[in-house]
ModelCIF file with pLDDT and N, C-alpha, C, O atoms, coordinates in Angstrom:
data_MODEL
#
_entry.id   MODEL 
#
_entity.id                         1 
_entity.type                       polymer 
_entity.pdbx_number_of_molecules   1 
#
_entity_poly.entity_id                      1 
_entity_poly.type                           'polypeptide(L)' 
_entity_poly.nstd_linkage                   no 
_entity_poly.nstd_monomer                   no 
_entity_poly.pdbx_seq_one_letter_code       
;(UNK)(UNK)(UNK)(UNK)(UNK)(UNK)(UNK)(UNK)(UNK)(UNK)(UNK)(UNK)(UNK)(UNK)(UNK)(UNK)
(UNK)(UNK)(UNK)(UNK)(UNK)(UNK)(UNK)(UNK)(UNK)(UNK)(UNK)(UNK)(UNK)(UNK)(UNK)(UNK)
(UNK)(UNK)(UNK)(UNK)(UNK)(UNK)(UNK)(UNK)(UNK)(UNK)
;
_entity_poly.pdbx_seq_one_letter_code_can   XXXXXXXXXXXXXXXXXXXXXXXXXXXXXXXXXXXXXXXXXX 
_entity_poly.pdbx_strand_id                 A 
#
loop_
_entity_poly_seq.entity_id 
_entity_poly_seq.num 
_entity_poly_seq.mon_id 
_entity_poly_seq.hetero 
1 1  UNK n 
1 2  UNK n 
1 3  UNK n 
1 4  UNK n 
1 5  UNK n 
1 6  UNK n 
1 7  UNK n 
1 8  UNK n 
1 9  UNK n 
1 10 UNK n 
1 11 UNK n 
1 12 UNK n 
1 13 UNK n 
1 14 UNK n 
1 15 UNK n 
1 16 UNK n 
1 17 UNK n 
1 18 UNK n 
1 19 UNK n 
1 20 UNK n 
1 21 UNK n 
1 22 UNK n 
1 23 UNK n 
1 24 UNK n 
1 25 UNK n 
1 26 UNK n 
1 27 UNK n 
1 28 UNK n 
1 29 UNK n 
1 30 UNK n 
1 31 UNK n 
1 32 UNK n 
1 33 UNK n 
1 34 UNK n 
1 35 UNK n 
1 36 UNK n 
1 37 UNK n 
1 38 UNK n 
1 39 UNK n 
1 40 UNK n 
1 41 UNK n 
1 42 UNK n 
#
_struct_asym.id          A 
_struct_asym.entity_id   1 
#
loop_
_ma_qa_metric.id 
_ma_qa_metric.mode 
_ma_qa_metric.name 
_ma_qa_metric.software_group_id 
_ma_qa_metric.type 
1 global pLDDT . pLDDT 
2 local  pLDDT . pLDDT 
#
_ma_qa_metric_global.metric_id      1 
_ma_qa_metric_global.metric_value   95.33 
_ma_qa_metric_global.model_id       1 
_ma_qa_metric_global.ordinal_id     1 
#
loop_
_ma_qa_metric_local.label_asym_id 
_ma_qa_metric_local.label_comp_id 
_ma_qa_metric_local.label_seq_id 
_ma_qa_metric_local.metric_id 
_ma_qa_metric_local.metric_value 
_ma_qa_metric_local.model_id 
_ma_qa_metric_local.ordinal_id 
A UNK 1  2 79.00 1 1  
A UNK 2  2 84.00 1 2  
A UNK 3  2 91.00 1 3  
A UNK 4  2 94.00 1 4  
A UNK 5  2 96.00 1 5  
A UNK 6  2 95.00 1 6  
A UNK 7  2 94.00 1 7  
A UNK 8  2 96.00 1 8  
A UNK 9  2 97.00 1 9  
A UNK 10 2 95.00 1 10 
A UNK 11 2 96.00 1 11 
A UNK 12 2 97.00 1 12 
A UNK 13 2 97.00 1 13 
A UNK 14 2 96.00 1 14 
A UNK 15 2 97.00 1 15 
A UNK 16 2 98.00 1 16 
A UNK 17 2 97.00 1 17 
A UNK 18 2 97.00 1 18 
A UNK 19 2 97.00 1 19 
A UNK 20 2 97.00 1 20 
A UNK 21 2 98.00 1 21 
A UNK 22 2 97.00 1 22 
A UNK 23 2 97.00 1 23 
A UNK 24 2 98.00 1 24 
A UNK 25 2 98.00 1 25 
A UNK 26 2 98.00 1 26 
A UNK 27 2 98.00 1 27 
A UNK 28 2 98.00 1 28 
A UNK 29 2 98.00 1 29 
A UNK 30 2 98.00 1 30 
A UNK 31 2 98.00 1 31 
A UNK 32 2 97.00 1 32 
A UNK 33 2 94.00 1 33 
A UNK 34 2 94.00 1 34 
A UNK 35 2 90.00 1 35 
A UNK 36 2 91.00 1 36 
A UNK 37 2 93.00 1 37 
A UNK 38 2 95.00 1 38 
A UNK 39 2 96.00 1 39 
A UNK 40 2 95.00 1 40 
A UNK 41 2 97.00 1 41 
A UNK 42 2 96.00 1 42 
#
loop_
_atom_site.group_PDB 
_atom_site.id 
_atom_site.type_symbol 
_atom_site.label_atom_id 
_atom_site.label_alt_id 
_atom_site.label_comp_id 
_atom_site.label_asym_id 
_atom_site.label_entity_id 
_atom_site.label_seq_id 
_atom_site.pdbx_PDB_ins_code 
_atom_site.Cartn_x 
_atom_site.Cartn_y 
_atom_site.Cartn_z 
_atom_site.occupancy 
_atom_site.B_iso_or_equiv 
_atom_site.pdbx_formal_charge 
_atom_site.auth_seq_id 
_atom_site.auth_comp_id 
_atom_site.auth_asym_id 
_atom_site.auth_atom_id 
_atom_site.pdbx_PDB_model_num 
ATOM 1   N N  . UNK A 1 1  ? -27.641 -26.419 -68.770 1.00 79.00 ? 1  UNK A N  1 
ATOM 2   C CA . UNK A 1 1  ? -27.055 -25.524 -69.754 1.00 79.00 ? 1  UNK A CA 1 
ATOM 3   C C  . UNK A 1 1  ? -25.532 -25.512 -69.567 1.00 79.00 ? 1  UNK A C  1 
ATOM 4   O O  . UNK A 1 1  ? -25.076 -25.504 -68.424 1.00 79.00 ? 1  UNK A O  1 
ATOM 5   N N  . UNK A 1 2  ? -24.908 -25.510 -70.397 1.00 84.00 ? 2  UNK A N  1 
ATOM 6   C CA . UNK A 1 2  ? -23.259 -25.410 -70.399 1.00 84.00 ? 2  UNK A CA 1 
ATOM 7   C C  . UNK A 1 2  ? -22.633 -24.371 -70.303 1.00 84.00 ? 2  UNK A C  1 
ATOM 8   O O  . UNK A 1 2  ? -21.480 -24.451 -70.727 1.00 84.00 ? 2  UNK A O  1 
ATOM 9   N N  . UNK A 1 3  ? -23.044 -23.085 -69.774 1.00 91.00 ? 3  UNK A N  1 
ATOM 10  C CA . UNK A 1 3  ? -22.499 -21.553 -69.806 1.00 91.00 ? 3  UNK A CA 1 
ATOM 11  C C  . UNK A 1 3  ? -22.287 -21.629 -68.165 1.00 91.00 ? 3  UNK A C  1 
ATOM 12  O O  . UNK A 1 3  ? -22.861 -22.394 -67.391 1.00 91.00 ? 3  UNK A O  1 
ATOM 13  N N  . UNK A 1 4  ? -21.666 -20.991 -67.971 1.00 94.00 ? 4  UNK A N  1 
ATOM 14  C CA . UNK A 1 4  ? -20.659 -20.609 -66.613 1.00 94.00 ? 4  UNK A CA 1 
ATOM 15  C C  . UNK A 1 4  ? -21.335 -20.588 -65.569 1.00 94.00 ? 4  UNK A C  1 
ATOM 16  O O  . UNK A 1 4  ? -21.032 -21.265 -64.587 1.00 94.00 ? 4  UNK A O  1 
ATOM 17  N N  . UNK A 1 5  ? -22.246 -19.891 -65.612 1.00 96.00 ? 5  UNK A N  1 
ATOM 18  C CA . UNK A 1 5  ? -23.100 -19.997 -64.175 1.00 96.00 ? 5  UNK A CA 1 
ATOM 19  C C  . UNK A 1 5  ? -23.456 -21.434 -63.599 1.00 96.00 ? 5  UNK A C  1 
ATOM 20  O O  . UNK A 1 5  ? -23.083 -22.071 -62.614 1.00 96.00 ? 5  UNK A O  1 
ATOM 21  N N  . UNK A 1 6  ? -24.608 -21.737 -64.960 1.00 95.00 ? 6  UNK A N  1 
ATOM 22  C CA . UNK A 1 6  ? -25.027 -22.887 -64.633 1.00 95.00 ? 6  UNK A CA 1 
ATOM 23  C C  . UNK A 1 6  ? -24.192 -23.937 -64.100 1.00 95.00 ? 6  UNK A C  1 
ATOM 24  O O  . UNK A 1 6  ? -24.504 -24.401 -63.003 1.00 95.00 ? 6  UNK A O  1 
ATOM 25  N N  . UNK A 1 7  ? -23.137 -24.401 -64.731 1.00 94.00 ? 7  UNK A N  1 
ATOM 26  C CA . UNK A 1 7  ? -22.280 -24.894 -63.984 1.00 94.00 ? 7  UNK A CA 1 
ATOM 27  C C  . UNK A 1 7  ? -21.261 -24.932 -62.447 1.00 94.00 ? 7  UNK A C  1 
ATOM 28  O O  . UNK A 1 7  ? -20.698 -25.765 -61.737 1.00 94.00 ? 7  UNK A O  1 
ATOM 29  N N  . UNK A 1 8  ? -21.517 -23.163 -62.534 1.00 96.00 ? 8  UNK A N  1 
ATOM 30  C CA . UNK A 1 8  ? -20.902 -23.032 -61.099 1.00 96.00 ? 8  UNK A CA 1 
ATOM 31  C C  . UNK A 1 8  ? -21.746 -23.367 -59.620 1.00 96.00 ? 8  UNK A C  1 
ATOM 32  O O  . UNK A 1 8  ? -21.324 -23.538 -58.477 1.00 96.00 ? 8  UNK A O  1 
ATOM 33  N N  . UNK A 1 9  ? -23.365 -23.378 -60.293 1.00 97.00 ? 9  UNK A N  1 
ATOM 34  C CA . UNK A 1 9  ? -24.524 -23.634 -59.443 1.00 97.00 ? 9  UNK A CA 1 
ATOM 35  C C  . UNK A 1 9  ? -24.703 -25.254 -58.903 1.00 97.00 ? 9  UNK A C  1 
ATOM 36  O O  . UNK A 1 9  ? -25.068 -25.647 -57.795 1.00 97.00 ? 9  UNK A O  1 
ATOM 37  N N  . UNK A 1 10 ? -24.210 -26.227 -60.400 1.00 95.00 ? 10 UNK A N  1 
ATOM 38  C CA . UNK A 1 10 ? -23.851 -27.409 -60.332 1.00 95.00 ? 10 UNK A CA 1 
ATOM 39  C C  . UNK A 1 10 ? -22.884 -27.964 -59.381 1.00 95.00 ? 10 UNK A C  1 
ATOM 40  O O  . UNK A 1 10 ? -23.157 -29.054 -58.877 1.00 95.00 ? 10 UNK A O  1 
ATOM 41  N N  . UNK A 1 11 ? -21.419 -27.171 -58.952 1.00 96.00 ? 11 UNK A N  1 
ATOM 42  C CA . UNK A 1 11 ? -20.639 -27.358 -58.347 1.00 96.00 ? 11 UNK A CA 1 
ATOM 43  C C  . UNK A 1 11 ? -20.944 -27.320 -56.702 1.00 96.00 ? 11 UNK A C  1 
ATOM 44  O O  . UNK A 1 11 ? -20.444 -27.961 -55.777 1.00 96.00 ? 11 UNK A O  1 
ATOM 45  N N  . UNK A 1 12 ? -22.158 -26.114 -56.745 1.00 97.00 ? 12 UNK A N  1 
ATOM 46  C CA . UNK A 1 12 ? -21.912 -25.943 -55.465 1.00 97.00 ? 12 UNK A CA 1 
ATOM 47  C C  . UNK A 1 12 ? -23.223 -27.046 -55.187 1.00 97.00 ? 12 UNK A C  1 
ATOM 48  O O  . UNK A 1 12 ? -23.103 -27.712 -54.158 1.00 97.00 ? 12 UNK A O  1 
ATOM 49  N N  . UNK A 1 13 ? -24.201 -27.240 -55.844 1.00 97.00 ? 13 UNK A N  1 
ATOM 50  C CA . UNK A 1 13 ? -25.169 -28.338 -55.904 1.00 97.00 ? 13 UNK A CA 1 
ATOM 51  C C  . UNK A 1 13 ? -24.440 -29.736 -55.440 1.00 97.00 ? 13 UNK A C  1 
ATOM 52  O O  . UNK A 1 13 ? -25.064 -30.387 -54.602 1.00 97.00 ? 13 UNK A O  1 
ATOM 53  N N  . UNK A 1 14 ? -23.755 -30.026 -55.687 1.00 96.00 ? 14 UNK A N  1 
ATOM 54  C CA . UNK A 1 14 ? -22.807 -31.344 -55.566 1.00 96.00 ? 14 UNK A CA 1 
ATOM 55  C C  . UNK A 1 14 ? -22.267 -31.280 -54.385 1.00 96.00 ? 14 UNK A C  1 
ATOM 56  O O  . UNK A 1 14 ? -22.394 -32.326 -53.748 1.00 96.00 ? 14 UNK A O  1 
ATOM 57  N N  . UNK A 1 15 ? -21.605 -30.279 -53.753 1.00 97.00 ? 15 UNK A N  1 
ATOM 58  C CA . UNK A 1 15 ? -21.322 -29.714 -52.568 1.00 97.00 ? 15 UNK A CA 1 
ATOM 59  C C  . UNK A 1 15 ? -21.888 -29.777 -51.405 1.00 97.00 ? 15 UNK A C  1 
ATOM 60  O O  . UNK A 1 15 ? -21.367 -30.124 -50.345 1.00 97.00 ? 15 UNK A O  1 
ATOM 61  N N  . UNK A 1 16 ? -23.152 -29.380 -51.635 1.00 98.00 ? 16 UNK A N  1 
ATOM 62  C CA . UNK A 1 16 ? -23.946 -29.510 -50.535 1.00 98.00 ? 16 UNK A CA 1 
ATOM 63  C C  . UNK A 1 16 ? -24.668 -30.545 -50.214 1.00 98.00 ? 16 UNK A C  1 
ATOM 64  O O  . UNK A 1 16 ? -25.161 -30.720 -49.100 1.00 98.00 ? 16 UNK A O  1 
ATOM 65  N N  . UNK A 1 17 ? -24.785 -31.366 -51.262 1.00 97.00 ? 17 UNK A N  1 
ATOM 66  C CA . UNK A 1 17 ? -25.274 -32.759 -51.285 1.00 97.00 ? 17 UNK A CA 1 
ATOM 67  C C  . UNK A 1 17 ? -24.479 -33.775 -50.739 1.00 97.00 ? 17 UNK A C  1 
ATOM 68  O O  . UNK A 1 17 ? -25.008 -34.741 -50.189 1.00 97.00 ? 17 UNK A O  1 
ATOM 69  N N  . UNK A 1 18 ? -23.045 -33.638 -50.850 1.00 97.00 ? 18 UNK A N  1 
ATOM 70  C CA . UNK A 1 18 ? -22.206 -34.225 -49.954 1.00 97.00 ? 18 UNK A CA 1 
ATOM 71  C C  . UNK A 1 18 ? -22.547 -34.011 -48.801 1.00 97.00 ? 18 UNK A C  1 
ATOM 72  O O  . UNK A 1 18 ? -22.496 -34.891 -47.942 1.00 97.00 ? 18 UNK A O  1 
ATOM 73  N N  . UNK A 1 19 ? -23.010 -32.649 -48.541 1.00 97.00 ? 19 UNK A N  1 
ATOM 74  C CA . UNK A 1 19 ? -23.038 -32.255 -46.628 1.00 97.00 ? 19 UNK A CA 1 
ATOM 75  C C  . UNK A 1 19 ? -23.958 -32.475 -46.402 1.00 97.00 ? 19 UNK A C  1 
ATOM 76  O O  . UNK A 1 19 ? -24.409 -31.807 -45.472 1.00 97.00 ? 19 UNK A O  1 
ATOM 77  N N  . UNK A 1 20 ? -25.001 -33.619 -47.090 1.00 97.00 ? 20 UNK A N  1 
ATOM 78  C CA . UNK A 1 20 ? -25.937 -34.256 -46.568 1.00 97.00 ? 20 UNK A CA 1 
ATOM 79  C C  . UNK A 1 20 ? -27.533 -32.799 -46.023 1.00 97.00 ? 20 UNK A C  1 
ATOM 80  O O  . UNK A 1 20 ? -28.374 -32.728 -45.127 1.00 97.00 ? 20 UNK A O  1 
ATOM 81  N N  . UNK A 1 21 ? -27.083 -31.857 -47.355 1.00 98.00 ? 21 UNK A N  1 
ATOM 82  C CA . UNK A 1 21 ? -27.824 -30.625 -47.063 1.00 98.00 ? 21 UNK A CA 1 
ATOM 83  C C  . UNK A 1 21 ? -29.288 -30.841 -47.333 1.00 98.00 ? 21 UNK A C  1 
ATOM 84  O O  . UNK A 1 21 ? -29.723 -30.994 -48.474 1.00 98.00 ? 21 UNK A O  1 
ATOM 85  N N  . UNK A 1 22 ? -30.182 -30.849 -46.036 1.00 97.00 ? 22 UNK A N  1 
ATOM 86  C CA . UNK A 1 22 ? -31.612 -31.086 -46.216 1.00 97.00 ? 22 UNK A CA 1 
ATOM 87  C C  . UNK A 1 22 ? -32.324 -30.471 -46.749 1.00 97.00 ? 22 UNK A C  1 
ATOM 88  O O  . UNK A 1 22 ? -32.026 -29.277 -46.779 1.00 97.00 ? 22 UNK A O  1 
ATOM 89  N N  . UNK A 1 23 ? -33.982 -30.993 -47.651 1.00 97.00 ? 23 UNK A N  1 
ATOM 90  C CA . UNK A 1 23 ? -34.747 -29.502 -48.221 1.00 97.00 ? 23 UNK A CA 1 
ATOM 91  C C  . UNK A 1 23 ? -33.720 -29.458 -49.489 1.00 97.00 ? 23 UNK A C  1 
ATOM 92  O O  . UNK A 1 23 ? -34.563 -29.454 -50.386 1.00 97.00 ? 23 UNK A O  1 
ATOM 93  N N  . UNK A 1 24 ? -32.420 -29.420 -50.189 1.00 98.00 ? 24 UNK A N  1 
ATOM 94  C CA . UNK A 1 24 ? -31.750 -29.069 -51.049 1.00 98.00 ? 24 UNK A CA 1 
ATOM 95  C C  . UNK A 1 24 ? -32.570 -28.729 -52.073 1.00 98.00 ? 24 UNK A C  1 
ATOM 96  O O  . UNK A 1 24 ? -31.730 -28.167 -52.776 1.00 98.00 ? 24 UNK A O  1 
ATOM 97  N N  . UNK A 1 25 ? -33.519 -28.654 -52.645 1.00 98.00 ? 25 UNK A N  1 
ATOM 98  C CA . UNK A 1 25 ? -34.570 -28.482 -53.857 1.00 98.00 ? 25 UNK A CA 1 
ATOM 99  C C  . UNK A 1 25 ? -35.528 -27.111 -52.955 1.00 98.00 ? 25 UNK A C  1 
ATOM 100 O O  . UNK A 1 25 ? -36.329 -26.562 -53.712 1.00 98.00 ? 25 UNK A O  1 
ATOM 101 N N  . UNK A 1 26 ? -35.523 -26.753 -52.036 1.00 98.00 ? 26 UNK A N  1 
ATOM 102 C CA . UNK A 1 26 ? -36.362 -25.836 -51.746 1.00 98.00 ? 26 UNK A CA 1 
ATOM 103 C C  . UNK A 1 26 ? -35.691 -24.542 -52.163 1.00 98.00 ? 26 UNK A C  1 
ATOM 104 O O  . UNK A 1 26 ? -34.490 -24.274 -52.159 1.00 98.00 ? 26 UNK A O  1 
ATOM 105 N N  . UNK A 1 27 ? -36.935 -23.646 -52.595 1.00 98.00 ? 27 UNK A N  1 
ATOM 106 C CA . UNK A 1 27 ? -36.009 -22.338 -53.391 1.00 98.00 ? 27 UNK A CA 1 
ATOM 107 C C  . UNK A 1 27 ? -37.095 -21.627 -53.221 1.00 98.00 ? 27 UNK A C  1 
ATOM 108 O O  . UNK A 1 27 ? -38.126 -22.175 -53.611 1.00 98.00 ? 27 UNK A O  1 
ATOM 109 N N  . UNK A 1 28 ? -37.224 -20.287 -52.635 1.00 98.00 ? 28 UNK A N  1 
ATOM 110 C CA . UNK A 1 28 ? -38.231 -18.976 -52.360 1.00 98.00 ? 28 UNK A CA 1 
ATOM 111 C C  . UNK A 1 28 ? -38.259 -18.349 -53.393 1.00 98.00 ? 28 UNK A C  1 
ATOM 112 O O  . UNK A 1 28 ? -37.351 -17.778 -53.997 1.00 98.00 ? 28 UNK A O  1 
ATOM 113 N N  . UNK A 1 29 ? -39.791 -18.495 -53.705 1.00 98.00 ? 29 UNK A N  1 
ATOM 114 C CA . UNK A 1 29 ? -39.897 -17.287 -55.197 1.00 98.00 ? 29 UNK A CA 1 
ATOM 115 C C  . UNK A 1 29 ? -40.783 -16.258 -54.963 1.00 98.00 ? 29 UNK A C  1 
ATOM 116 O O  . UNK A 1 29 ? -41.923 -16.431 -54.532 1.00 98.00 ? 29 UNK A O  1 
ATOM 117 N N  . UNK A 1 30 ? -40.282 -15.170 -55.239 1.00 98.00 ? 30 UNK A N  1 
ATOM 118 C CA . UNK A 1 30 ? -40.716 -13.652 -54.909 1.00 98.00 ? 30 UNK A CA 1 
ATOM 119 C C  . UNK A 1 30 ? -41.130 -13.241 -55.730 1.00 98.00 ? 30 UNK A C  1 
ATOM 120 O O  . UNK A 1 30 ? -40.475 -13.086 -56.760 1.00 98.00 ? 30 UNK A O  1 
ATOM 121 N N  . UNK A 1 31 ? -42.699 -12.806 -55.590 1.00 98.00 ? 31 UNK A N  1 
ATOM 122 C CA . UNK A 1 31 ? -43.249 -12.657 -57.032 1.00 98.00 ? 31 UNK A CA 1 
ATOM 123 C C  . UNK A 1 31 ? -43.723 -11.100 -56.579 1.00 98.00 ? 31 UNK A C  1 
ATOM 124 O O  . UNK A 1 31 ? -43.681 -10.796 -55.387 1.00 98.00 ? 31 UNK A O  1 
ATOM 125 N N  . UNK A 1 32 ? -44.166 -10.150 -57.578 1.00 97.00 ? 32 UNK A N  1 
ATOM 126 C CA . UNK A 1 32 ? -45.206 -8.668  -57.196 1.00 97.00 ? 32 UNK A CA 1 
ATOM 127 C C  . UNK A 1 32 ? -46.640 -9.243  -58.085 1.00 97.00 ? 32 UNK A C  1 
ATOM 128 O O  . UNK A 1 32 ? -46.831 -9.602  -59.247 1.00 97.00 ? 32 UNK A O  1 
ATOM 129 N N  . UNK A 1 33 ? -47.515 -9.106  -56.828 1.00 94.00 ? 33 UNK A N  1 
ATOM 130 C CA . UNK A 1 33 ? -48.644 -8.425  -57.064 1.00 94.00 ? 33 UNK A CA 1 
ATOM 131 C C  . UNK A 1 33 ? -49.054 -7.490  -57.486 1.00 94.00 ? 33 UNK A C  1 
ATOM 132 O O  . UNK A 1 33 ? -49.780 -6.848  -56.727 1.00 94.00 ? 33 UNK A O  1 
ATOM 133 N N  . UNK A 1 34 ? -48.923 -7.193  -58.236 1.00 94.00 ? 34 UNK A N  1 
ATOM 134 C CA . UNK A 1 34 ? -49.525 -5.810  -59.599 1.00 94.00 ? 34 UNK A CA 1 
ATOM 135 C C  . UNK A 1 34 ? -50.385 -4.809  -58.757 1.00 94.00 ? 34 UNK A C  1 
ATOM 136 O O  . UNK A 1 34 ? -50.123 -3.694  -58.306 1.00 94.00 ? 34 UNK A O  1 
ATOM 137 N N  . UNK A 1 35 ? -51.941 -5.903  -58.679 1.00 90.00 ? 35 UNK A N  1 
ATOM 138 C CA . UNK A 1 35 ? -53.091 -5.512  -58.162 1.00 90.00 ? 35 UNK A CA 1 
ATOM 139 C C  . UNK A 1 35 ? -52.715 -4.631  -56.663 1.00 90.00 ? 35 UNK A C  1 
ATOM 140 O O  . UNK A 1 35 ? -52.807 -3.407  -56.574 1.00 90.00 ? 35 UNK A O  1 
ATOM 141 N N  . UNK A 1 36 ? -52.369 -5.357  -55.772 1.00 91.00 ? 36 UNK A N  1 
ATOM 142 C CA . UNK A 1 36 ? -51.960 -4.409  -54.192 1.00 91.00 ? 36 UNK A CA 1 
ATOM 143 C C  . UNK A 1 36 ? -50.622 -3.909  -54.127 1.00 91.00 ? 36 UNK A C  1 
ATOM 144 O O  . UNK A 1 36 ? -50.115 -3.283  -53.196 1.00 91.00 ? 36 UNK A O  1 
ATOM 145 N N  . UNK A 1 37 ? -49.955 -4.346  -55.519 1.00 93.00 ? 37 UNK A N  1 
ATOM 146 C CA . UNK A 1 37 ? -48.743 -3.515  -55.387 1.00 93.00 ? 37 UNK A CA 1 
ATOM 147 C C  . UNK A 1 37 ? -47.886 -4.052  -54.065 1.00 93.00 ? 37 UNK A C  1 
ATOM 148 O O  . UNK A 1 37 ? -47.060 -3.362  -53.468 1.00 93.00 ? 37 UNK A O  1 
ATOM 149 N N  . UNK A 1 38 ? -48.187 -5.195  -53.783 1.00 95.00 ? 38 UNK A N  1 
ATOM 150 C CA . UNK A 1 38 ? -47.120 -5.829  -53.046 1.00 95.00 ? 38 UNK A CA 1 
ATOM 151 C C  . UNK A 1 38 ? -46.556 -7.186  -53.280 1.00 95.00 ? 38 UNK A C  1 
ATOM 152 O O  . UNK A 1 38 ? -47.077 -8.006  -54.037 1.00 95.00 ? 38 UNK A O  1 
ATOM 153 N N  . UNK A 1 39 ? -45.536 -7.372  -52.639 1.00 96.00 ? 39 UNK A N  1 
ATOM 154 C CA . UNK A 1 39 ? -44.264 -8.381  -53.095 1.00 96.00 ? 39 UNK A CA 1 
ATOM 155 C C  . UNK A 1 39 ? -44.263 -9.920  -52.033 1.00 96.00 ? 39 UNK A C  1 
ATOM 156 O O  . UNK A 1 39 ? -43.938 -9.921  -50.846 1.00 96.00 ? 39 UNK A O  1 
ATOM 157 N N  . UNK A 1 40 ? -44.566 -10.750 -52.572 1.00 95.00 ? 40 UNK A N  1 
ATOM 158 C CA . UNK A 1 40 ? -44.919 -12.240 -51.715 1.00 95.00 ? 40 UNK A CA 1 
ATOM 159 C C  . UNK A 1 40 ? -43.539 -12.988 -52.046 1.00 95.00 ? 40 UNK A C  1 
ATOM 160 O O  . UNK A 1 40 ? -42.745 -12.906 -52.983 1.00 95.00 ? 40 UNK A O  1 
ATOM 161 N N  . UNK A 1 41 ? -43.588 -13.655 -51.024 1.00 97.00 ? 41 UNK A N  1 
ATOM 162 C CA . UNK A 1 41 ? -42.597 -14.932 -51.061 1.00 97.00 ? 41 UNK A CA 1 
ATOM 163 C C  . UNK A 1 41 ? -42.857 -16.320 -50.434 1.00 97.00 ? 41 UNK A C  1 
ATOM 164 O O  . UNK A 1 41 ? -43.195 -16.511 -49.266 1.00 97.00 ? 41 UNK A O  1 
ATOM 165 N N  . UNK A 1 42 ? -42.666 -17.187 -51.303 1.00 96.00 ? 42 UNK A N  1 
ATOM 166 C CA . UNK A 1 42 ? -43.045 -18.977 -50.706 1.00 96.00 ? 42 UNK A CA 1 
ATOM 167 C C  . UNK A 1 42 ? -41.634 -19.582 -51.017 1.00 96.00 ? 42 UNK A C  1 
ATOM 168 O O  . UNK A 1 42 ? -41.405 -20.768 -50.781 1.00 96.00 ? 42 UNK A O  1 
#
């Protein structure tokens, strides 16, 4: 997307890929469980 963020995410994406940053695609998503009313993360 071409709006500001996205791009600033790009910059630092490029960044860290220079520093040879491992895993770079791994990202924790925090979801709620409705049902027990509690909050997970992978």
């Amino acid at each position: 997307c071409a709006s500001v963020p996205y791009n600033v995410f790009c910059e630092y994406y490029k960044k860290a890929l220079t520093k040879n940053q491992q895993s770079i695609e791994a990202i924790f998503i925090s979801s709620l469980d409705t049902n027990a009313n509690e909050v997970d993360s992978r």
